[in-house]
Protein backbone atom coordinates (compact mmCIF):
# COMPACT_ATOMS: atom_id res chain seq x y z
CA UNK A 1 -26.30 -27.16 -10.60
CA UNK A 2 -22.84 -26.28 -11.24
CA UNK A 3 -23.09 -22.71 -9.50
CA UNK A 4 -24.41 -24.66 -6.31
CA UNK A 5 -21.49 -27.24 -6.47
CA UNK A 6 -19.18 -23.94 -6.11
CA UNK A 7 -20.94 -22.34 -3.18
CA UNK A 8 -20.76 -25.04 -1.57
CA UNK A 9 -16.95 -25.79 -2.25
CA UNK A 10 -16.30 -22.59 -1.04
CA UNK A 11 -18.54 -23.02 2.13
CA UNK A 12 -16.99 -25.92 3.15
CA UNK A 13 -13.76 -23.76 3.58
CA UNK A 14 -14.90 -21.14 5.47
CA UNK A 15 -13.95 -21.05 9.14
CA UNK A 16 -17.53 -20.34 10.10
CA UNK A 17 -21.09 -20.76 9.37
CA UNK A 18 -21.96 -18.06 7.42
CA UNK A 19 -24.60 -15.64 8.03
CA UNK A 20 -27.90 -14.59 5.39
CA UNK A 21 -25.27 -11.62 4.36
CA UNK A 22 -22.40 -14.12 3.54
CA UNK A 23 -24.92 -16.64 2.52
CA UNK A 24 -26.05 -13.84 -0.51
CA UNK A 25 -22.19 -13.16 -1.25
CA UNK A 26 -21.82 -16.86 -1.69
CA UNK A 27 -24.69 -17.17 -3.90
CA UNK A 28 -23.67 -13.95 -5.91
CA UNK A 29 -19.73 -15.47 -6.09
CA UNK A 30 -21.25 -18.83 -7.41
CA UNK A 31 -23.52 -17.11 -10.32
CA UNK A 32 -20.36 -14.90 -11.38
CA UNK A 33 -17.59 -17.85 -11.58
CA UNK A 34 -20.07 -20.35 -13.84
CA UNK A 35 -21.68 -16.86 -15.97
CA UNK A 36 -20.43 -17.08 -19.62
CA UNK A 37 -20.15 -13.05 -19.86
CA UNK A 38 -17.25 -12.16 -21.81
CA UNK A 39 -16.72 -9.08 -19.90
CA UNK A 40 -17.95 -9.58 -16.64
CA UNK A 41 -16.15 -8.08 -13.71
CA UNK A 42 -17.18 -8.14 -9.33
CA UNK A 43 -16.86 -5.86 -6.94
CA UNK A 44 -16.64 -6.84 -3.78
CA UNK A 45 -16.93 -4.02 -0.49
CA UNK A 46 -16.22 -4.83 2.95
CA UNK A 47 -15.64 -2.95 6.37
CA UNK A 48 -13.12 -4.18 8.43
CA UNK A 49 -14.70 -7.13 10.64
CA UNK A 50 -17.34 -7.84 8.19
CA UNK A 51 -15.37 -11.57 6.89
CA UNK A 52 -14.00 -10.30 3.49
CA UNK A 53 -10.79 -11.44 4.37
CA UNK A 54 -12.30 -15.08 5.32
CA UNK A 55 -14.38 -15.26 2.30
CA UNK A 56 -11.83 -14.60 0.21
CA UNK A 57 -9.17 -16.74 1.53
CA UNK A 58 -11.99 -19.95 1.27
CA UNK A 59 -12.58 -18.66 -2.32
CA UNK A 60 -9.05 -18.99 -3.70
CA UNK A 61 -8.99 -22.32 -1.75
CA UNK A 62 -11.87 -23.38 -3.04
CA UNK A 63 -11.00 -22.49 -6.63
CA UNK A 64 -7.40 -24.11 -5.98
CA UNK A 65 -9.22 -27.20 -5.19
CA UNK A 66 -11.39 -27.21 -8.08
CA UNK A 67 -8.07 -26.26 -10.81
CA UNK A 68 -9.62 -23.22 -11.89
CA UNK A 69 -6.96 -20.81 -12.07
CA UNK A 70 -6.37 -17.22 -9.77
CA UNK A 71 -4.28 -14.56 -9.92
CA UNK A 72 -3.84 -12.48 -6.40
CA UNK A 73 -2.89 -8.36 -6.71
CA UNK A 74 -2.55 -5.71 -5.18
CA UNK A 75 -1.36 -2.37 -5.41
CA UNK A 76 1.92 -2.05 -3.10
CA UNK A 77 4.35 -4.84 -2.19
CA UNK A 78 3.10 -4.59 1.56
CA UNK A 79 -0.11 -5.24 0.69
CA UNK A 80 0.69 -7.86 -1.88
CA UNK A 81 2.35 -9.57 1.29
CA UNK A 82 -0.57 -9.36 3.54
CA UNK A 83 -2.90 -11.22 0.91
CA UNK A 84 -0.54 -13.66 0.11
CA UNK A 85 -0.57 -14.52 4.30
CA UNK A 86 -3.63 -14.79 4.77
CA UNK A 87 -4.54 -16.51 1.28
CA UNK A 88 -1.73 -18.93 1.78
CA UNK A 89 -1.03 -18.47 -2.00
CA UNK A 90 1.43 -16.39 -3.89
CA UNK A 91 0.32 -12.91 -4.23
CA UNK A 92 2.36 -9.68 -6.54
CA UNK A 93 2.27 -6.47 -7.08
CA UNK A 94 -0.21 -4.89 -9.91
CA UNK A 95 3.10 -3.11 -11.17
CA UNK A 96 5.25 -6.59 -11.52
CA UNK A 97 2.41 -8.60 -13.23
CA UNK A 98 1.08 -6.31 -15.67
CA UNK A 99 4.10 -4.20 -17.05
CA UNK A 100 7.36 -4.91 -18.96
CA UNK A 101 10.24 -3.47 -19.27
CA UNK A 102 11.14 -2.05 -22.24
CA UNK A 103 14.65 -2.07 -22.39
CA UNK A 104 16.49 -3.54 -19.29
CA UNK A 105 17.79 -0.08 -16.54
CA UNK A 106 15.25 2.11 -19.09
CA UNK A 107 12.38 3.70 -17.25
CA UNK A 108 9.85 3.12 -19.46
CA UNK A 109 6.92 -0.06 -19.24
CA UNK A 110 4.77 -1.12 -21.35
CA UNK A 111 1.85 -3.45 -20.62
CA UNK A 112 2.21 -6.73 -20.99
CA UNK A 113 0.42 -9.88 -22.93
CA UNK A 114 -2.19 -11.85 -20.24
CA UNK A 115 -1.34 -15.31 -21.66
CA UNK A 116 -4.17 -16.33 -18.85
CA UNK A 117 -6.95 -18.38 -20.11
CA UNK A 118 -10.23 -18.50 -17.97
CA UNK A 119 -8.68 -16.76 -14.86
CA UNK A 120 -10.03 -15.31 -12.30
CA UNK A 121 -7.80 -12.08 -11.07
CA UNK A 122 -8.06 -10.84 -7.76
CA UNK A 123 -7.56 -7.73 -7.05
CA UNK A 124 -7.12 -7.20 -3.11
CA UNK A 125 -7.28 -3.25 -1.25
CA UNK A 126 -8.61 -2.18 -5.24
CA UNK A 127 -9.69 1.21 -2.86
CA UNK A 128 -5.92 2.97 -3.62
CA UNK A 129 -6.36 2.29 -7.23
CA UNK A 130 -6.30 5.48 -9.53
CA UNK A 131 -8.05 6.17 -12.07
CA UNK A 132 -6.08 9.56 -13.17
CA UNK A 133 -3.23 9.45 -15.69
CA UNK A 134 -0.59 10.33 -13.20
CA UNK A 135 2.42 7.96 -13.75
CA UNK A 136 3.66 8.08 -17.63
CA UNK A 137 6.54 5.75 -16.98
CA UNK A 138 3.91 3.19 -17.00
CA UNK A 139 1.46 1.96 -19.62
CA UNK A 140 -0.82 4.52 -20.72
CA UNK A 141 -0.15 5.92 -17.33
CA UNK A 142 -3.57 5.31 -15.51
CA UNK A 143 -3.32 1.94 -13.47
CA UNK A 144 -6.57 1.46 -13.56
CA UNK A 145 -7.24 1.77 -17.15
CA UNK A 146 -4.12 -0.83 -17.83
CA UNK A 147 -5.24 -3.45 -15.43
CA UNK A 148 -8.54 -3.63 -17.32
CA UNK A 149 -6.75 -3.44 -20.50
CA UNK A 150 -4.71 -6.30 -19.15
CA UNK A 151 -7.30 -8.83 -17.58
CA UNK A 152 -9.40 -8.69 -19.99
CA UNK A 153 -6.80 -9.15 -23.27
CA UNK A 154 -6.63 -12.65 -21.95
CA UNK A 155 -8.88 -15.43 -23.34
CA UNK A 156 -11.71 -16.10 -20.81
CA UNK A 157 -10.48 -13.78 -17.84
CA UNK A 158 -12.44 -11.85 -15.15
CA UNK A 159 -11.44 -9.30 -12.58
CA UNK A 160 -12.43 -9.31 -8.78
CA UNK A 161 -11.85 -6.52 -7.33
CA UNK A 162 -12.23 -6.13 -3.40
CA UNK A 163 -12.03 -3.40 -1.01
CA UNK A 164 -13.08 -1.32 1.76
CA UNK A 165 -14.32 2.16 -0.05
CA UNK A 166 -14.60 3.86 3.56
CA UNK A 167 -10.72 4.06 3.43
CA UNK A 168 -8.80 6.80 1.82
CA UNK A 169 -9.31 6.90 -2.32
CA UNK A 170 -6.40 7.47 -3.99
CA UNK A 171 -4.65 10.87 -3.94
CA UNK A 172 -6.45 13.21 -5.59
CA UNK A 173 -9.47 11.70 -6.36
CA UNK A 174 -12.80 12.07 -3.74
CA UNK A 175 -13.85 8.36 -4.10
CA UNK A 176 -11.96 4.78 -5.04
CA UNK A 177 -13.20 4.88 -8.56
CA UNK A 178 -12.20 0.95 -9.08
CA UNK A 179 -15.21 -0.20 -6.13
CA UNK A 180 -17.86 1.90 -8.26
CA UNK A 181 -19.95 -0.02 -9.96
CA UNK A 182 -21.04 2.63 -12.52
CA UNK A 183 -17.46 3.73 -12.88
CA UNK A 184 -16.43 0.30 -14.02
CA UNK A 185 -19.36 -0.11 -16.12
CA UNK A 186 -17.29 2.24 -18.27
CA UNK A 187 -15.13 0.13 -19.64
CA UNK A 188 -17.62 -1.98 -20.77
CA UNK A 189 -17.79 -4.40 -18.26
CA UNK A 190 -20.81 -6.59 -16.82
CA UNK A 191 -20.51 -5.72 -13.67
CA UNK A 192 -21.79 -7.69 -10.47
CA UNK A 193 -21.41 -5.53 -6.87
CA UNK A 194 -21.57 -6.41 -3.37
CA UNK A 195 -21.29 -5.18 -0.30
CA UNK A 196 -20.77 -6.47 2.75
CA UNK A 197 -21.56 -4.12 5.56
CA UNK A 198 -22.73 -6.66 9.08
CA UNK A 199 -19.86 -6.95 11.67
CA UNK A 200 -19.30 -10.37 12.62
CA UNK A 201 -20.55 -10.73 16.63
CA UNK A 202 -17.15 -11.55 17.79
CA UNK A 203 -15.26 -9.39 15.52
CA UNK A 204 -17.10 -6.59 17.75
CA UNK A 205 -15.04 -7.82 20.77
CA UNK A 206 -12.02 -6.45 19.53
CA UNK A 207 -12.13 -3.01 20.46
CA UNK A 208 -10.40 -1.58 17.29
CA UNK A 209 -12.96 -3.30 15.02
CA UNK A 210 -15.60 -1.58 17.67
CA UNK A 211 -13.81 1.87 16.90
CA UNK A 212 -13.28 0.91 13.06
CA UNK A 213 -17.06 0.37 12.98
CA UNK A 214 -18.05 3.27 15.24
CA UNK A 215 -16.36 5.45 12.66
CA UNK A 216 -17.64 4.02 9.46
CA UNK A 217 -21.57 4.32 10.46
CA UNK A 218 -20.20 8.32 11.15
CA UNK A 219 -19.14 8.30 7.52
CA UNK A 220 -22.21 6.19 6.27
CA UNK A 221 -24.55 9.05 8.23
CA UNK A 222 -22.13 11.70 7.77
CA UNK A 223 -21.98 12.43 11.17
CA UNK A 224 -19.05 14.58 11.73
CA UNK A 225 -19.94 16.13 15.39
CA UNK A 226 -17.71 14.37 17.23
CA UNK A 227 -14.55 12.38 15.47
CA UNK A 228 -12.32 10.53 17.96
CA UNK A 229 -11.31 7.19 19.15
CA UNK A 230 -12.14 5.77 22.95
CA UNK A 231 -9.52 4.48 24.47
CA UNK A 232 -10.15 0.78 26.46
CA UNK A 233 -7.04 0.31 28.40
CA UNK A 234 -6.86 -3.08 26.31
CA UNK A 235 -6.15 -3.34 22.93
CA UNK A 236 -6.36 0.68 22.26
CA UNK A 237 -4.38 2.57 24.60
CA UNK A 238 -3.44 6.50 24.85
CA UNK A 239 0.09 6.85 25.69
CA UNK A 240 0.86 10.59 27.48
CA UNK A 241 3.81 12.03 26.31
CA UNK A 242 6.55 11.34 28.79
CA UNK A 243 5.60 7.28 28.24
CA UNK A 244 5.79 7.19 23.98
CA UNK A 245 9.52 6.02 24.20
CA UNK A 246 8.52 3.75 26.80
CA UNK A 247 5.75 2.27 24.87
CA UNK A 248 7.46 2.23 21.92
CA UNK A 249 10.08 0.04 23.38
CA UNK A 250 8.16 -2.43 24.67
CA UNK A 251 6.37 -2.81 21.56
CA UNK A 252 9.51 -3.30 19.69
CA UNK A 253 10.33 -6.17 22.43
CA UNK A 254 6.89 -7.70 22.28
CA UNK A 255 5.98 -8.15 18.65
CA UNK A 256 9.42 -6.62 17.19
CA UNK A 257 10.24 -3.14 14.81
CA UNK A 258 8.91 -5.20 11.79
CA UNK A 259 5.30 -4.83 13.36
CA UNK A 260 5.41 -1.28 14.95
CA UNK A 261 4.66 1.43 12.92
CA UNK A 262 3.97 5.62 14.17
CA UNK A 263 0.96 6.67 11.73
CA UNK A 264 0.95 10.72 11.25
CA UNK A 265 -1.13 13.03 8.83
CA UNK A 266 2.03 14.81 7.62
CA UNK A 267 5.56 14.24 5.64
CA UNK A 268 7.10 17.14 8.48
CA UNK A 269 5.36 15.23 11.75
CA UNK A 270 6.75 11.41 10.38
CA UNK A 271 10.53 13.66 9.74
CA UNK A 272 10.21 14.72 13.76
CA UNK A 273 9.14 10.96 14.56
CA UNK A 274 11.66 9.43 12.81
CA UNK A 275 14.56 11.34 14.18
CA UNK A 276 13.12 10.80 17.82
CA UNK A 277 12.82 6.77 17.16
CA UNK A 278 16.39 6.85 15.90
CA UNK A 279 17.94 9.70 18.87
CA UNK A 280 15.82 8.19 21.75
CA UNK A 281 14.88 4.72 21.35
CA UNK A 282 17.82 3.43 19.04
CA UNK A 283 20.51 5.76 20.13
CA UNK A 284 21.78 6.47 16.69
CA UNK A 285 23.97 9.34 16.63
CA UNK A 286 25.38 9.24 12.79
CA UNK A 287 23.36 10.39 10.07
CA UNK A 288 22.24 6.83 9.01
CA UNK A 289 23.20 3.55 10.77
CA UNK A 290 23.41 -0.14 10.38
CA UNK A 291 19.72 -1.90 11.04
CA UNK A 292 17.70 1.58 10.15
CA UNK A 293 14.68 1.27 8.36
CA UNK A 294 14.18 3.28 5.29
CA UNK A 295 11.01 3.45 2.57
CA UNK A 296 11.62 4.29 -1.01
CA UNK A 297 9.92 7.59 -2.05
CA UNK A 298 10.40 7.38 -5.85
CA UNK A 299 10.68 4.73 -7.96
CA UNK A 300 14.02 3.43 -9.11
CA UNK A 301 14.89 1.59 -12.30
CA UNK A 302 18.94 1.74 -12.05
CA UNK A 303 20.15 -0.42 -9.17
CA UNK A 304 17.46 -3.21 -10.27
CA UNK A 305 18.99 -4.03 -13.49
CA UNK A 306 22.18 -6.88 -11.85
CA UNK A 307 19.01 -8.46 -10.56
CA UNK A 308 17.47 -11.48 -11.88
CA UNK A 309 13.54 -10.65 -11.53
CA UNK A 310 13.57 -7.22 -10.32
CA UNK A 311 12.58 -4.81 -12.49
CA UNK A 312 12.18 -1.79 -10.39
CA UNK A 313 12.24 -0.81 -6.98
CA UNK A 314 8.96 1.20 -6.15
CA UNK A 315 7.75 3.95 -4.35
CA UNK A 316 6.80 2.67 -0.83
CA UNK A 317 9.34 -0.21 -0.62
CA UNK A 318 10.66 -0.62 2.78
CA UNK A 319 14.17 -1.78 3.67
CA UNK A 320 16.76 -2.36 6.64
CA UNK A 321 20.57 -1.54 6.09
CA UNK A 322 22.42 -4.69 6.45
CA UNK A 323 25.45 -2.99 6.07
CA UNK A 324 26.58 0.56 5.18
CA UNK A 325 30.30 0.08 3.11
CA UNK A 326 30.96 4.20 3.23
CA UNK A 327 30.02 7.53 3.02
CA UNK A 328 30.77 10.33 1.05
CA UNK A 329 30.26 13.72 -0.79
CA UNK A 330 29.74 14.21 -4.58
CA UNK A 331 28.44 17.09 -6.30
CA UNK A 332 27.75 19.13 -2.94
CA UNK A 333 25.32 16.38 -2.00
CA UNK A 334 25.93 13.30 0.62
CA UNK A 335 25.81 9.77 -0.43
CA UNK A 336 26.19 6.40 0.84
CA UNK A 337 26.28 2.79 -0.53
CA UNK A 338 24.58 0.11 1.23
CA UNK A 339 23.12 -3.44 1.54
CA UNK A 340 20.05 -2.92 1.72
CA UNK A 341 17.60 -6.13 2.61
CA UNK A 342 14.25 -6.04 1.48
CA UNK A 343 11.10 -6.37 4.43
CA UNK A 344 8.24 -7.15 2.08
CA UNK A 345 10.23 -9.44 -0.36
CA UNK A 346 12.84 -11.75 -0.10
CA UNK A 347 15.96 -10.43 -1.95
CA UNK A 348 18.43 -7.81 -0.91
CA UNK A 349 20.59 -5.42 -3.04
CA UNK A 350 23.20 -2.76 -3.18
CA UNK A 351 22.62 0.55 -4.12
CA UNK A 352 23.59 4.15 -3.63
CA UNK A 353 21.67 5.84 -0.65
CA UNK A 354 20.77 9.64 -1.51
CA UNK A 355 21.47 11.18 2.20
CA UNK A 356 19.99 14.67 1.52
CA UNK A 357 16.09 13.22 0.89
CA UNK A 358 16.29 11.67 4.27
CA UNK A 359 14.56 14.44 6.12
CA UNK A 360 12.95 15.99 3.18
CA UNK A 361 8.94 17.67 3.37
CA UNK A 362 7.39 16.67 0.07
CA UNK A 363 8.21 15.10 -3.36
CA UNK A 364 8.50 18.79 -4.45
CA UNK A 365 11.61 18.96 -2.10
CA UNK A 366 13.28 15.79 -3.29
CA UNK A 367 12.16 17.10 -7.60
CA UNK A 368 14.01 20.00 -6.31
CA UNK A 369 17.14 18.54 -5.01
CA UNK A 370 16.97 16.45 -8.19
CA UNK A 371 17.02 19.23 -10.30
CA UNK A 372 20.14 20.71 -8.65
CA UNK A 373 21.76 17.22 -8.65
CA UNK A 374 21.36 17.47 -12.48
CA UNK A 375 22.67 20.56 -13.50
CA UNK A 376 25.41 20.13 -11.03
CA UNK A 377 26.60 16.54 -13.04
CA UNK A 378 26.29 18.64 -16.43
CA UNK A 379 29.02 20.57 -15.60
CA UNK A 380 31.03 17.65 -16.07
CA UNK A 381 30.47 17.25 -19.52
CA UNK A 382 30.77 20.26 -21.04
CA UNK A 383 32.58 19.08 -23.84
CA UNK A 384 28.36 17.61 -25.10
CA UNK A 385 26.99 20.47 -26.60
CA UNK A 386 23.61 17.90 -27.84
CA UNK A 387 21.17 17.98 -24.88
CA UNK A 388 20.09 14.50 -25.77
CA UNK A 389 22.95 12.72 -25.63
CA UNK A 390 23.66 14.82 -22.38
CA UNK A 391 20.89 13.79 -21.08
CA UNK A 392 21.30 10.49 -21.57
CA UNK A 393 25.32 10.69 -19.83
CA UNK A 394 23.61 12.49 -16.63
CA UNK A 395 20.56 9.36 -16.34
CA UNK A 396 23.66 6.82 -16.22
CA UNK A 397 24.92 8.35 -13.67
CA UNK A 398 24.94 6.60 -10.42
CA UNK A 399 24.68 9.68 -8.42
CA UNK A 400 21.41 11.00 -10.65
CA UNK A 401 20.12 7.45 -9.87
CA UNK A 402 20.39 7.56 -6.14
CA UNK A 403 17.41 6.10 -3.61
CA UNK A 404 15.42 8.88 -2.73
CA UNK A 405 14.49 7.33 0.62
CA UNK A 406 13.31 8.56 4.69
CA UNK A 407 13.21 6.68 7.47
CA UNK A 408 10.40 4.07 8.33
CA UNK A 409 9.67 3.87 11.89
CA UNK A 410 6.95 6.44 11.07
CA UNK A 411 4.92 7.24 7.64
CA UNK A 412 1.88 9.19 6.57
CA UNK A 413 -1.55 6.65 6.82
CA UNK A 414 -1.06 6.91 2.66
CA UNK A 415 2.32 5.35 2.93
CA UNK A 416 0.57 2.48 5.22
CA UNK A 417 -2.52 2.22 3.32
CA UNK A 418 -2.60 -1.68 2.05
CA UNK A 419 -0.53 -3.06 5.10
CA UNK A 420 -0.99 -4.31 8.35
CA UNK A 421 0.88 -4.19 11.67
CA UNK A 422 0.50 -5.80 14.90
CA UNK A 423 1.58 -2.42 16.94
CA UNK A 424 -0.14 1.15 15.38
CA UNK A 425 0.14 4.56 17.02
CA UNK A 426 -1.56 7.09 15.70
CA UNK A 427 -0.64 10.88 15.89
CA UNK A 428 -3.62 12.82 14.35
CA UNK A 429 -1.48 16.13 14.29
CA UNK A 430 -2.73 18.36 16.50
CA UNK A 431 -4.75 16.63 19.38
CA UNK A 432 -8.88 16.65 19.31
CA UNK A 433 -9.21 20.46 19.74
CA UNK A 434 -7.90 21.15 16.12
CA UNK A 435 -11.07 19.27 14.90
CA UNK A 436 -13.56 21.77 15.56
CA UNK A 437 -11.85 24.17 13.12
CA UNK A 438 -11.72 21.93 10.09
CA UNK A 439 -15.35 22.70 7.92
CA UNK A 440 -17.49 19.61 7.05
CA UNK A 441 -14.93 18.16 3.95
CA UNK A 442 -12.20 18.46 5.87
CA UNK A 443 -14.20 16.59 8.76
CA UNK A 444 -15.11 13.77 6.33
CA UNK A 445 -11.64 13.33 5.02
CA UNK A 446 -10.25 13.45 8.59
CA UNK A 447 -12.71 10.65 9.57
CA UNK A 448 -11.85 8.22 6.44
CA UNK A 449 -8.10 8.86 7.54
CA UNK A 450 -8.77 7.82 10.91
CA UNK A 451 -10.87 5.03 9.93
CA UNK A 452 -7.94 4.10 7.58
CA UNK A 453 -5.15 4.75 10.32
CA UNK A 454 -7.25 2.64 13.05
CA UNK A 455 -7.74 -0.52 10.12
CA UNK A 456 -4.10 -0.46 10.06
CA UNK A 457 -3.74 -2.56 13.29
CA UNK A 458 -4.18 -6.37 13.76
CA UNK A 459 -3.83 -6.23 17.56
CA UNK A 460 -3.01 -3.00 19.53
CA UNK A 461 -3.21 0.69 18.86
CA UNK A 462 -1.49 3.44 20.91
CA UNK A 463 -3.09 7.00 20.69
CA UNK A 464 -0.31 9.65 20.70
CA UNK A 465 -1.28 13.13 22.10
């Protein structure tokens, strides 16, 4: 039998025997590759420790081995990378494979033509996929709605989606609307769901998966008594105060800046982190240095366009300055231009560094700033009385088109949501006493952020506070 054949295929790749759980996913995984539904769709759910990673990995091995085609996705470029690791195979970003541009530097995409036959997509961390219309420049504007468009415009094609809905759901939304079954059943899909919910035995000696687990039966249960993480002197650690810098150091030395990343619950606490990292642990005085590490915080069509395959640089990219050629001031704003090399992909660019959104709050802040920045570049044209084609002179502007960015060495669990890092501390704001003020939502939300936060680490975490 030709589902058998496959199971076993993908068996043989696995790195372990698998258990009456994995043995059931297998069989499920099987049915769904050789099942002739036109419309058929899998979700796959897995806590951290429970193999999903391992399965998967033996799946697109297994189908590589048999020439049945896959395409890996996910949502952000960091996560895009971690999939591609540990799949061994090329992975993208939703964004890059499903959009076009419509007009090269325009910010506008529209959905593009899945020339796939019979291909399996795989959809990897589907938990931060929204299912609100929240981002016009794209599509119809829902992600999810477009994806599904997408896969399933192409002859034969089927859509795995996999996840871990005890994470954060996208922002906004109350659950991750792309691992419910019923949800997805809405688009007319056939949909087949699993979940796999038993730790792995030695997974369980790692005390973050321990913790990770500890506070996912809390959410299953909705226990939310007691929400905190127990330090084991081993591979979680809480750092006092007067050692962070310390710590931090050493981190930097032992698995390097590239796999250390400060985890906070708010835009204002990752502002105070990331001027500490840079005064007390770098020992950057200016404003913005050579080697500082910066994340995008709104997407950015302009300085893409002299690029060969790079349509856009998105919200949540992360970069280091290679070099910074000068500074300056234009329209009572600060500015720099810099080489700027990419940590998730492998290209670097030049572009115009927006200086002011460094230490800004919230994307109200930075629309804000914007605003002014526009009105103040109109002035320069005031010989355009038609507000379209003024309009149009201001969004050529290379000022107006600016990277909104902040500094890296610290982001909100959101921001880190989809990646991994070898080194995670975790700030949780205001130490365990502000718990017991928070009613029973904001307990639940607090615990799926923590659960999140503590899923973010491959090998140590540091508890600040």
């Amino acid at each position: 039998m030709l589902s058998e054949f496959i199971i076993g295929r993908i068996k043989a790749e696995l790195p372990f025997e698998p258990n009456t759980e994995k043995d059931g996913l297998l069989a499920a995984l099987g049915a769904f590759i050789v099942s002739r539904e036109e419309r058929k769709a899998f979700i796959l759910r897995g806590y951290a420790g429970t193999g999903k990673t391992s399965v998967m990995s033996a799946l697109v091995r297994a189908m590589k081995g048999l020439q049945q085609p896959c395409v890996l996705l996910a949502p952000t470029g960091r996560a895009a990378k971690v999939l591609g690791r540990y799949s061994g195979e090329q992975a993208y970003t939703i964004h890059k494979k499903i959009y076009r541009q419509n007009k090269l530097g325009q910010e506008a995409f529209s959905l593009s033509d899945n020339l796939h036959v019979r291909t399996l997509f795989i959809v990897d961390e589907a938990s931060m996929l929204s299912g609100v219309r929240d981002n016009p420049t794209f599509g119809s504007g829902c992600l999810l709605d477009d994806l599904v468009k997408y896969v399933y415009n192409g002859k034969g094609c089927s859509l795995l989606l996999v996840g871990d809905d005890a994470q954060l759901p996208p922002v906004g939304s109350l659950k991750s609307p792309a691992l419910d079954a019923d949800y997805m059943k809405g688009y007319q899909l056939s949909v087949v769901s699993y979940q796999l919910s038993q730790v792995a035995r030695q997974a369980l000696d790692s005390g973050i998966l321990s913790e990770a687990t500890k506070l996912r039966e809390q959410l299953q249960i909705a226990d939310y008594k007691s929400i905190s993480i127990s330090p084991n002197g081993r591979d979680i650690i809480k750092v006092p105060g007067e050692e962070v810098l310390e710590t931090l150091e050493n981190s930097w030395r032992e698995v390097g800046a590239e796999e250390t990343l400060i985890i906070t619950r708010s835009n204002k606490m990752t502002n105070l982190y990331n001027q500490g990292v840079r005064a007390r642990v770098l020992y950057k005085e200016d404003e913005i240095s050579n080697g500082d590490r910066l994340m995008v915080t709104k997407n950015n069509y302009f300085w893409a366009t002299e690029y060969q395959d790079l349509e856009f640089i998105a919200n949540g990219d992360m970069f280091e300055i290679e070099r910074l050629h000068h500074h300056h001031e234009m329209y009572g704003f600060h500015f720099a231009k810099a080489s700027l090399r990419s940590i998730d992909y492998d290209w670097e660019i030049e572009a115009l560094i927006w200086l002011d959104t460094l230490t800004t709050d919230s994307p109200e802040a930075n629309y804000s700033l914007q605003k002014e920045l526009f009105s103040r570049i109109a002035e320069d044209y005031p010989e355009i009385r038609n507000k379209q084609e003024l309009v149009k002179k201001i969004y050529e502007s290379p000022y107006y088109n600016a990277l909104q960015v902040r500094f890296a060495y610290c982001v909100t669990c959101h921001k880190a949501q989809g990646g991994q890092w070898k080194h995670i501390y975790i700030d949780n704001g205001l130490g365990d006493e502000w718990i017991s003020g928070l009613d029973e939502t904001e307990r639940r939300e607090y615990l799926r952020w923590l659960y999140t936060a503590v899923t973010r680490a491959t090998e140590k975490i540091y508890l600040l506070r």
